[in-house]
N, C-alpha and C. Protein backbone atom coordinates (compact mmCIF):
# COMPACT_ATOMS: atom_id res chain seq x y z
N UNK A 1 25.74 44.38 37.15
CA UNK A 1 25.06 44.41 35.88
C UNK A 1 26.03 44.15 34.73
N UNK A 2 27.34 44.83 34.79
CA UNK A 2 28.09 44.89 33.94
C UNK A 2 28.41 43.49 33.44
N UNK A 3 28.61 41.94 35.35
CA UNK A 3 28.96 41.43 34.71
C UNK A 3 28.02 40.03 34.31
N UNK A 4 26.90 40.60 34.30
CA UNK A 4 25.68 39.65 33.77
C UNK A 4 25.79 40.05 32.12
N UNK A 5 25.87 40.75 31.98
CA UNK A 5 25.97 41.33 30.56
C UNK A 5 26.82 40.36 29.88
N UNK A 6 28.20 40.90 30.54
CA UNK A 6 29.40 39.84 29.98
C UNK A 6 29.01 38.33 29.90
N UNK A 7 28.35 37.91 31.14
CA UNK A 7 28.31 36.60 30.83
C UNK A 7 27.15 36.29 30.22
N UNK A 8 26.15 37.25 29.89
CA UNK A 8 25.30 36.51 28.62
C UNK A 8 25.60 36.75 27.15
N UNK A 9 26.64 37.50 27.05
CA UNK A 9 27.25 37.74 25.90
C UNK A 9 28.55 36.21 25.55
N UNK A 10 29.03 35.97 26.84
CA UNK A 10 29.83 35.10 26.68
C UNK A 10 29.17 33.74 26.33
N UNK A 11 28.24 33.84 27.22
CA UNK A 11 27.74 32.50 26.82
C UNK A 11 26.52 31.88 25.36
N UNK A 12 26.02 33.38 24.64
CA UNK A 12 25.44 33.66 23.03
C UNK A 12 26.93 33.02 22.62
N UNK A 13 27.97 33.54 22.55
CA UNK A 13 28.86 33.83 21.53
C UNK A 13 29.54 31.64 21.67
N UNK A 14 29.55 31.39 22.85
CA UNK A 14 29.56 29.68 22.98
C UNK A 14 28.36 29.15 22.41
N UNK A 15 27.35 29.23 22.61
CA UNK A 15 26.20 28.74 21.59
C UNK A 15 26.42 28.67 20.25
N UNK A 16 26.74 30.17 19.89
CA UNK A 16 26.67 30.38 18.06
C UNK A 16 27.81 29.27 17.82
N UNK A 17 29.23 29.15 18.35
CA UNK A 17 29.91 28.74 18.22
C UNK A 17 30.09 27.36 18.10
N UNK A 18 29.09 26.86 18.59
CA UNK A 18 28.66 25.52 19.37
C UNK A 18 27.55 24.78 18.45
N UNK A 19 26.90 25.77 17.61
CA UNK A 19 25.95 25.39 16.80
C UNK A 19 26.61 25.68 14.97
N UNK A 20 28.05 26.12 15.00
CA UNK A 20 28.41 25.81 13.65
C UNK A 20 29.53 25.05 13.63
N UNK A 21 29.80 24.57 14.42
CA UNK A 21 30.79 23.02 14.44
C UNK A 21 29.59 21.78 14.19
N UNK A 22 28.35 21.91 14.34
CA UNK A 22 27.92 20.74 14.07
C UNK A 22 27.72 20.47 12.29
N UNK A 23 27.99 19.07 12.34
CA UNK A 23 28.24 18.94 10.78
C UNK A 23 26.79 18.02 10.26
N UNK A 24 26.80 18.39 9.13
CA UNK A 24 25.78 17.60 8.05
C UNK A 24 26.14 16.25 8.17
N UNK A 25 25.12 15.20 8.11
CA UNK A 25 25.65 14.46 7.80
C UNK A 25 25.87 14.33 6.09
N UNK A 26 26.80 13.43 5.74
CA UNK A 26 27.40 13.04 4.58
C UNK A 26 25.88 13.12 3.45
N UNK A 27 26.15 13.76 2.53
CA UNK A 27 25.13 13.67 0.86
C UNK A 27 25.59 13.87 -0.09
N UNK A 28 26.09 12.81 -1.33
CA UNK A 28 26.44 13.59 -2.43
C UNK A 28 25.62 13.32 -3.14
N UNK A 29 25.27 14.74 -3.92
CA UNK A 29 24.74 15.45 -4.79
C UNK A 29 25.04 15.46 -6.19
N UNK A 30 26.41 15.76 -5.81
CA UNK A 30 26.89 15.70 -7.50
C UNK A 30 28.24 16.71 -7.31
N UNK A 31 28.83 16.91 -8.61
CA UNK A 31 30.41 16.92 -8.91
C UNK A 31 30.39 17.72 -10.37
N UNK A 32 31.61 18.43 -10.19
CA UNK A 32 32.37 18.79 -11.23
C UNK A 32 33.52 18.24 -11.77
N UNK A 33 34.07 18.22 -12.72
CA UNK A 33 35.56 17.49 -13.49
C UNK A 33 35.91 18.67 -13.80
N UNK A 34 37.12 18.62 -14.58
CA UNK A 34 37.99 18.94 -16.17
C UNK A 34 38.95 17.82 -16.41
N UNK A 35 39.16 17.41 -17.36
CA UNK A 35 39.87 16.64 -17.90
C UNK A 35 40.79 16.67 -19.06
N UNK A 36 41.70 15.43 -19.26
CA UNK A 36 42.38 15.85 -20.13
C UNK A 36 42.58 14.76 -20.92
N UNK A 37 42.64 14.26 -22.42
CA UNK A 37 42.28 13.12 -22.95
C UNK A 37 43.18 12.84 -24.05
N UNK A 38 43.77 11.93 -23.99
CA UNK A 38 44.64 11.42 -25.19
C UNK A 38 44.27 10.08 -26.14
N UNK A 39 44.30 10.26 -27.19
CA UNK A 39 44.10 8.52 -27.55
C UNK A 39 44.33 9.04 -29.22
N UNK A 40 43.17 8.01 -29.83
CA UNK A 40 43.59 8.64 -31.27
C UNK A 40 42.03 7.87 -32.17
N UNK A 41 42.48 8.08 -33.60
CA UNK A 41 41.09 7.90 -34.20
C UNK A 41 41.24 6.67 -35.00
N UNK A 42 39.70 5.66 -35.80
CA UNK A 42 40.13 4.41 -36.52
C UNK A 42 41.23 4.71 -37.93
N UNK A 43 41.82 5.82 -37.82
CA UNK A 43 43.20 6.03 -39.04
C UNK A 43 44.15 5.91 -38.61
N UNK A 44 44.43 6.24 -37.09
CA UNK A 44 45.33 6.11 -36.44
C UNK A 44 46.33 7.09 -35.96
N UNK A 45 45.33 8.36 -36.27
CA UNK A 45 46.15 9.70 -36.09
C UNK A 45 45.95 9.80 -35.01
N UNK A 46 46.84 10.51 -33.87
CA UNK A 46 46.54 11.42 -32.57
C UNK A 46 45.59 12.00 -32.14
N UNK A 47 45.10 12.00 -31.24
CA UNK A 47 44.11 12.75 -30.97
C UNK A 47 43.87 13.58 -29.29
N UNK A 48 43.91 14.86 -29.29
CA UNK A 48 44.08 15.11 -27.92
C UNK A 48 42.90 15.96 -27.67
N UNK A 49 42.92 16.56 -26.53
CA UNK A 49 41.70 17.71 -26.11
C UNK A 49 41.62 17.23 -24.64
N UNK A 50 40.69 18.29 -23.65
CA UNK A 50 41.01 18.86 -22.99
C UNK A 50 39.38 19.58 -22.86
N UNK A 51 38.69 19.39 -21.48
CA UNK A 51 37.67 19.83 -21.25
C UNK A 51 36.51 20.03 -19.74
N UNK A 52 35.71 19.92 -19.47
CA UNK A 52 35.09 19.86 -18.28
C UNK A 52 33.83 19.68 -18.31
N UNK A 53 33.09 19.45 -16.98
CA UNK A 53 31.81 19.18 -17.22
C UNK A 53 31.08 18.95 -15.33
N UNK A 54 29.71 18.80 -15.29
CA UNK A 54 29.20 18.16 -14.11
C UNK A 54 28.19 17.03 -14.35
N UNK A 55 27.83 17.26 -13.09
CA UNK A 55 27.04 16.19 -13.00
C UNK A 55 25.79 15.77 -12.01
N UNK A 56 24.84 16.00 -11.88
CA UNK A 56 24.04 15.80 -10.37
C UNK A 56 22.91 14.90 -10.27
N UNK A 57 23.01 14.48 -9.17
CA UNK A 57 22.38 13.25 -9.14
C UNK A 57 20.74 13.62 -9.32
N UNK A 58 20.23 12.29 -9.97
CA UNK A 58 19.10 12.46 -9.74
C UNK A 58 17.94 11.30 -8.44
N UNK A 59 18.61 10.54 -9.14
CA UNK A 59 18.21 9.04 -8.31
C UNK A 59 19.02 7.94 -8.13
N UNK A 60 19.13 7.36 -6.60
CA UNK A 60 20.08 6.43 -6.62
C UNK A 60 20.97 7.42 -7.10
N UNK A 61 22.11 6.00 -7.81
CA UNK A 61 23.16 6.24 -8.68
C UNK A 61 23.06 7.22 -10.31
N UNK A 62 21.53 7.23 -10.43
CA UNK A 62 21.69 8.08 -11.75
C UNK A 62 22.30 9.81 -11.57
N UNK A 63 22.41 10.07 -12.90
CA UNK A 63 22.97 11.32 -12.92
C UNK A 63 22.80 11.90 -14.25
N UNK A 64 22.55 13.07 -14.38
CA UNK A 64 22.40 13.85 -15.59
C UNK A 64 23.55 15.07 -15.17
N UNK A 65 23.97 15.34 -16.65
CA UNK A 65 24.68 16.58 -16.69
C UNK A 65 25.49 17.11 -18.40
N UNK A 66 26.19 17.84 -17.69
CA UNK A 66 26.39 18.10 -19.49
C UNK A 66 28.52 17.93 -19.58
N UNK A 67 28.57 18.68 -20.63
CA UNK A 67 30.14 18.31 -20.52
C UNK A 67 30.71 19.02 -21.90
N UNK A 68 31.48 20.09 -21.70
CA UNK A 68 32.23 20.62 -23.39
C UNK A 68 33.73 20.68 -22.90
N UNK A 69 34.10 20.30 -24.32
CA UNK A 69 35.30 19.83 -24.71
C UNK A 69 35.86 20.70 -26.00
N UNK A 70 37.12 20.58 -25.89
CA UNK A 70 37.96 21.04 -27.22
C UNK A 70 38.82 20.07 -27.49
N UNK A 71 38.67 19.19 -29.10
CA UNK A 71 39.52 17.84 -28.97
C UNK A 71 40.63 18.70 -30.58
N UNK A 72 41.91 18.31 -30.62
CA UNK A 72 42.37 18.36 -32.27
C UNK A 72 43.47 17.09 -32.19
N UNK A 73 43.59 17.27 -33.46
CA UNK A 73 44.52 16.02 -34.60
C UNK A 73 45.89 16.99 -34.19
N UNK A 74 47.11 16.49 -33.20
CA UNK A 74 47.68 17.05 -33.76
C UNK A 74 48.67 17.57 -34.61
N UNK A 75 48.87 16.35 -35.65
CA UNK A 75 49.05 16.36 -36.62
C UNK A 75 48.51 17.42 -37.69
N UNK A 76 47.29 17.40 -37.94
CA UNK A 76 46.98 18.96 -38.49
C UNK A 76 45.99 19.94 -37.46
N UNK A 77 46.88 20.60 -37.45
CA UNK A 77 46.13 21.97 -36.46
C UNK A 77 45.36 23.17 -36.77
N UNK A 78 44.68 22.56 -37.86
CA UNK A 78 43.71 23.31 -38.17
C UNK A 78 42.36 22.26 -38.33
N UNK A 79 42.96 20.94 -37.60
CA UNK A 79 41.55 19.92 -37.48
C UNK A 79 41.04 20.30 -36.17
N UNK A 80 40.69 21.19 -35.07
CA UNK A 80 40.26 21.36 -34.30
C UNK A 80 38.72 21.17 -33.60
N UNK A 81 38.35 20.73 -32.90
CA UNK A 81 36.91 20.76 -32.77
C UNK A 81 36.64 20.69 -31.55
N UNK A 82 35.19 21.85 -31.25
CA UNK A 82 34.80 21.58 -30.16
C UNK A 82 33.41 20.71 -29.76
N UNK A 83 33.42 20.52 -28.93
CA UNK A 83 32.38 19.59 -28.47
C UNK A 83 31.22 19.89 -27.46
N UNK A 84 29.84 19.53 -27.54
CA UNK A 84 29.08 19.76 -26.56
C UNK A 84 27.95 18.38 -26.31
N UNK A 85 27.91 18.15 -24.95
CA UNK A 85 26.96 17.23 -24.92
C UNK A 85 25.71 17.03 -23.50
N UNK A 86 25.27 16.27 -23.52
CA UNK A 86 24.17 16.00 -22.35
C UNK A 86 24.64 15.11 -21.75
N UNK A 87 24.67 14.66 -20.66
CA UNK A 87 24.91 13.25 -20.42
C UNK A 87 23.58 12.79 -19.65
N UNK A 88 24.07 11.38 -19.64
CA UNK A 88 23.34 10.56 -18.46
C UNK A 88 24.56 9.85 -17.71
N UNK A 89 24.26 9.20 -16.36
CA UNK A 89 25.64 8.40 -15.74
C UNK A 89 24.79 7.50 -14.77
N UNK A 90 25.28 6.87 -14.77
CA UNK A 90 25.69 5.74 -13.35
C UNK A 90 26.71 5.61 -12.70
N UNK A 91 26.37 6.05 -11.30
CA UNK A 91 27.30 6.05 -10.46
C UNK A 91 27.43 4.83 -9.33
N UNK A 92 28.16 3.83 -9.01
CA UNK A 92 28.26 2.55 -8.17
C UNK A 92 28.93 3.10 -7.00
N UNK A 93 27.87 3.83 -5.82
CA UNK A 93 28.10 4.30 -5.09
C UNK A 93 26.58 4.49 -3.88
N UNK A 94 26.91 4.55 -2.65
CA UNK A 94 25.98 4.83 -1.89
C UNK A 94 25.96 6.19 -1.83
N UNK A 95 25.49 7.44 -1.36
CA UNK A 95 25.41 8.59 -1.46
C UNK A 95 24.88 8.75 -0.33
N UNK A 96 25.00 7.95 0.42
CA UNK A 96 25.22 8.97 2.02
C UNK A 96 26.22 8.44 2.55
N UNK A 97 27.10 7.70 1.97
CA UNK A 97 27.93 7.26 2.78
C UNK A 97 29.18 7.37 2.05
N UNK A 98 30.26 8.13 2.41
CA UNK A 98 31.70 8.82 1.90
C UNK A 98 32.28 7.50 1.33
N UNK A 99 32.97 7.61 0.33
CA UNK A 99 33.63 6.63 0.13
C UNK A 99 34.96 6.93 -0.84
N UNK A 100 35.99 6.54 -0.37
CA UNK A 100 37.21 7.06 -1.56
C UNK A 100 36.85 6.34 -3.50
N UNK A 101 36.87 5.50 -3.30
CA UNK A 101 36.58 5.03 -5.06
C UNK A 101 34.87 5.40 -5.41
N UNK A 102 34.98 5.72 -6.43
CA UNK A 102 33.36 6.03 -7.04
C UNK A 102 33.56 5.77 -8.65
N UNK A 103 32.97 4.21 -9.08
CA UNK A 103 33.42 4.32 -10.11
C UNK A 103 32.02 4.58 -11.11
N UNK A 104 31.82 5.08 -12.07
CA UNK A 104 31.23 5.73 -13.29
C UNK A 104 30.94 5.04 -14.39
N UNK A 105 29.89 5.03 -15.11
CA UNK A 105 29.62 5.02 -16.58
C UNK A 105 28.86 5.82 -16.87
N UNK A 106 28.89 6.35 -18.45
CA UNK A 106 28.08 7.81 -18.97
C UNK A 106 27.81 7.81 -20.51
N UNK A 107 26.74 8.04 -20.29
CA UNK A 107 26.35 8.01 -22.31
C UNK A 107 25.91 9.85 -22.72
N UNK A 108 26.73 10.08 -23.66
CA UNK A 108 25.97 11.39 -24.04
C UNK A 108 24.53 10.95 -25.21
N UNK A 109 23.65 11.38 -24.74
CA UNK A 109 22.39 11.31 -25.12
C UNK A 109 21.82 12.05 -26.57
N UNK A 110 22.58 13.66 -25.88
CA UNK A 110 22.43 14.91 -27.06
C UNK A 110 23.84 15.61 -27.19
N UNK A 111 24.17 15.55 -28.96
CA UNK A 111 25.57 16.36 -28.77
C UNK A 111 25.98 16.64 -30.03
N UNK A 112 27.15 18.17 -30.47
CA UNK A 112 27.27 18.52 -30.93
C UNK A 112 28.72 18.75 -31.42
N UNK A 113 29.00 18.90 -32.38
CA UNK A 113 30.69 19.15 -32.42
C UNK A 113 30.94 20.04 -33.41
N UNK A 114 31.36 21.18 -33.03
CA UNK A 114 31.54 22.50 -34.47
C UNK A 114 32.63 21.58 -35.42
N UNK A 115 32.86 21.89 -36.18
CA UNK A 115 33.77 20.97 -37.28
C UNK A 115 33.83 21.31 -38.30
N UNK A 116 34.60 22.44 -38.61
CA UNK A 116 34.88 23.36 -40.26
C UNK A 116 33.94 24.01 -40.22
N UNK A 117 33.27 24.72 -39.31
CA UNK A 117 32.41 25.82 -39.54
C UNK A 117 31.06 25.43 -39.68
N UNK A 118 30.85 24.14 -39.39
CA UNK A 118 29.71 23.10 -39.57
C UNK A 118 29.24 22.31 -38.08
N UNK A 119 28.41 21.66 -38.06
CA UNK A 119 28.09 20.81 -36.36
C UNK A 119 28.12 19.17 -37.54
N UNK A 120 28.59 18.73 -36.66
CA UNK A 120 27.96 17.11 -36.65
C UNK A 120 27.37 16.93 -35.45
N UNK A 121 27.14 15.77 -35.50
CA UNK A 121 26.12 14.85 -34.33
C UNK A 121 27.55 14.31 -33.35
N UNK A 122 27.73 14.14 -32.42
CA UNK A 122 28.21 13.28 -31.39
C UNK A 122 27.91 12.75 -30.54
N UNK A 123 28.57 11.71 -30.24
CA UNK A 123 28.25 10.98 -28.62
C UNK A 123 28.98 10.29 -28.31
N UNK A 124 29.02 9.81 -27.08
CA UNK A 124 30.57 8.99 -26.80
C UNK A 124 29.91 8.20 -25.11
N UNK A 125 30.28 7.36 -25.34
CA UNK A 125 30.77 6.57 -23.97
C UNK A 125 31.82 6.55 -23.30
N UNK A 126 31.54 6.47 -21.52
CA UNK A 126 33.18 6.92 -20.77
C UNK A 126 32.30 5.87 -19.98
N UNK A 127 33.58 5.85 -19.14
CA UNK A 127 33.79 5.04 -17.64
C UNK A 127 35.19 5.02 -17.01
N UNK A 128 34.90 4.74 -15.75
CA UNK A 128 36.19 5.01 -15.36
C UNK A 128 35.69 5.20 -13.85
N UNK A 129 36.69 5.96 -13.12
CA UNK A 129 36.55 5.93 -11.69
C UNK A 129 37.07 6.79 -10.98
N UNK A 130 36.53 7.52 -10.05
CA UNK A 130 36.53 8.87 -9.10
C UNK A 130 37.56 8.66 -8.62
N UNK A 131 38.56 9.12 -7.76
CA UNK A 131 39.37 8.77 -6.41
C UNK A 131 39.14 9.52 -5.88
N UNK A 132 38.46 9.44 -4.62
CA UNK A 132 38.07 11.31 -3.50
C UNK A 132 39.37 10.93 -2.62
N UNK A 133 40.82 11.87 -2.75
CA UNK A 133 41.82 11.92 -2.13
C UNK A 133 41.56 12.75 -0.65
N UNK A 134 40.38 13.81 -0.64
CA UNK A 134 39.94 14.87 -0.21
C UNK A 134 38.66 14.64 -0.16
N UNK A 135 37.96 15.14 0.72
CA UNK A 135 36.24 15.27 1.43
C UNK A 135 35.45 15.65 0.22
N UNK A 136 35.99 16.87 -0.58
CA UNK A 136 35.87 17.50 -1.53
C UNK A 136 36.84 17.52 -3.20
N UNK A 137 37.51 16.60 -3.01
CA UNK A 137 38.40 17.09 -4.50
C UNK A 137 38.92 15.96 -4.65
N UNK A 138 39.00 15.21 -5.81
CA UNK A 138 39.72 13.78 -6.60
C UNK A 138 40.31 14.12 -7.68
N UNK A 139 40.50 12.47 -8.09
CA UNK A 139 41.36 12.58 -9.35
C UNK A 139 40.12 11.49 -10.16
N UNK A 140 39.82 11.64 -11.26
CA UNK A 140 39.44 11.49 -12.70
C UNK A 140 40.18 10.17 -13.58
N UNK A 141 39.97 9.06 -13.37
CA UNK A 141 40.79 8.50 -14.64
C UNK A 141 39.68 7.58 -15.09
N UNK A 142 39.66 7.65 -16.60
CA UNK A 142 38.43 6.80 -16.75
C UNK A 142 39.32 6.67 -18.70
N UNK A 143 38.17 5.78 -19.47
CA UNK A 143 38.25 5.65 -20.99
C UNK A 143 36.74 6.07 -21.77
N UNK A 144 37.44 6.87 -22.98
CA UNK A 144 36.11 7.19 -23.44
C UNK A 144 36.25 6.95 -25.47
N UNK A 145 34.89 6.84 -25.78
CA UNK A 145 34.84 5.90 -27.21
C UNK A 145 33.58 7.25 -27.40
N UNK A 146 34.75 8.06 -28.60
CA UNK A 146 33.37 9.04 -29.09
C UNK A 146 33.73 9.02 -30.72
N UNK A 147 32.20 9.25 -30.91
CA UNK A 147 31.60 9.07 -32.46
C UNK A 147 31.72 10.90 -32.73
N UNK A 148 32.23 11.51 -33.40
CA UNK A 148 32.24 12.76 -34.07
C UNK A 148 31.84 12.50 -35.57
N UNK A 149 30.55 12.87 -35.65
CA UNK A 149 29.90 12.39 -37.53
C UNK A 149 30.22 10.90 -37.34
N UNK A 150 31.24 10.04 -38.21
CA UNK A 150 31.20 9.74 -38.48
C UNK A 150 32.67 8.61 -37.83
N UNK A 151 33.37 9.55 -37.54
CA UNK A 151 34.45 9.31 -36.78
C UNK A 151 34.57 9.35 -35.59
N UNK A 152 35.08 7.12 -35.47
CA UNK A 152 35.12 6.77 -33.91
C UNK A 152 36.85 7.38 -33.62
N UNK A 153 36.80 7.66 -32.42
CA UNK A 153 37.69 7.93 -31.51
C UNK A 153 37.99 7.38 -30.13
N UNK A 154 38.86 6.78 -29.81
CA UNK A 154 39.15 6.19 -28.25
C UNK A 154 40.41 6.94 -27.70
N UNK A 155 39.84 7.05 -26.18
CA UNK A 155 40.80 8.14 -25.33
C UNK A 155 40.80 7.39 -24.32
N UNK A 156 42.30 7.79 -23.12
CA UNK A 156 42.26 7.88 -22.30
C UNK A 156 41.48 9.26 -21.68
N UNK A 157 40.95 9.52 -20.73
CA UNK A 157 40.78 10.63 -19.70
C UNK A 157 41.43 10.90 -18.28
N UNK A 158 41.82 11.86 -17.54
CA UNK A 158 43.00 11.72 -16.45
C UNK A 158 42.11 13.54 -16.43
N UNK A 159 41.94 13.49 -15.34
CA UNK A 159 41.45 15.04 -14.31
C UNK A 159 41.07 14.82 -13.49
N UNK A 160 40.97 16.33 -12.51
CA UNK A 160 40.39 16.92 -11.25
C UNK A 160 39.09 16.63 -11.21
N UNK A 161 37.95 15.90 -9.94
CA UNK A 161 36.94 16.49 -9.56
C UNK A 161 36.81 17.22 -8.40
N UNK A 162 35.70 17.72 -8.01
CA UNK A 162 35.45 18.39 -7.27
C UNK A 162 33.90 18.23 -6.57
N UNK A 163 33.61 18.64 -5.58
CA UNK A 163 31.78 18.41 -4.73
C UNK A 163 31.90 19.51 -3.71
């Protein structure tokens, strides 16, 4: 008896075992960033900041998500501003099928930027391109052209994603 026991215990514990090695196949869904952004504004001052965001698919290649940021001059450091937005994206990618490059375009739709104790309107265009180094985790390098009020700005971007 004892050793029927054992071996139906042995052989549950090969099943369970046997049934969580099997893998999903491949779906992406969608992704997280943070990033980090340098460039400058049409005066020609500096401009840096530093931020994160996601993203999830909806269809195909589309994608909605949002994204806040903290950008300043830093030249004066008390020009600081933060940022909030919506996005939309296109992604040039199959999504069941893994692929190291995934490259991107993204419009913020709805957005905000505190600015002296005040909001303006923003929005900005990016693009650029994923690198999945990892199943789960890349690198970020893309260019982005944002309107704060009134003021255009062009950046590089360089960060982490993640799925």
């Amino acid at each position: 008896m004892k050793q029927i026991t054992l071996a139906i215990t042995f052989l549950a514990l090969a099943a369970t075992a046997g049934a969580q090695n099997e893998e999903k196949p491949f779906r992406y869904n969608g992704y997280g960033y943070t990033y980090f952004a340098a460039g400058g504004c049409s005066h020609g001052y500096a401009n840096i900041g530093a931020g994160g965001g996601g993203e999830g698919f909806l269809w195909r290649g589309l994608t909605l998500g949002g994204d806040i940021g903290y950008f300043n001059f830093p030249a004066d450091r008390r020009s600081g501003y933060g940022v909030m937005t919506l996005n939309v994206g296109w992604h040039f990618v199959d999504r069941s099928k893994p692929k190291k490059l995934d490259p991107y375009l993204g419009l913020a739709v709805l957005g905000a930027a505190l600015v002296s104790g005040g909001f303006e309107p923003v929005g900005h265009l990016t693009g650029g391109v994923n690198y999945w180094f990892k199943d789960r985790m890349g690198m970020q390098v893309g260019g982005m052209f944002q309107l704060v009020g009134e003021e255009p700005i062009m950046a590089v971007r360089v960060g982490l994603t993640f799925r």
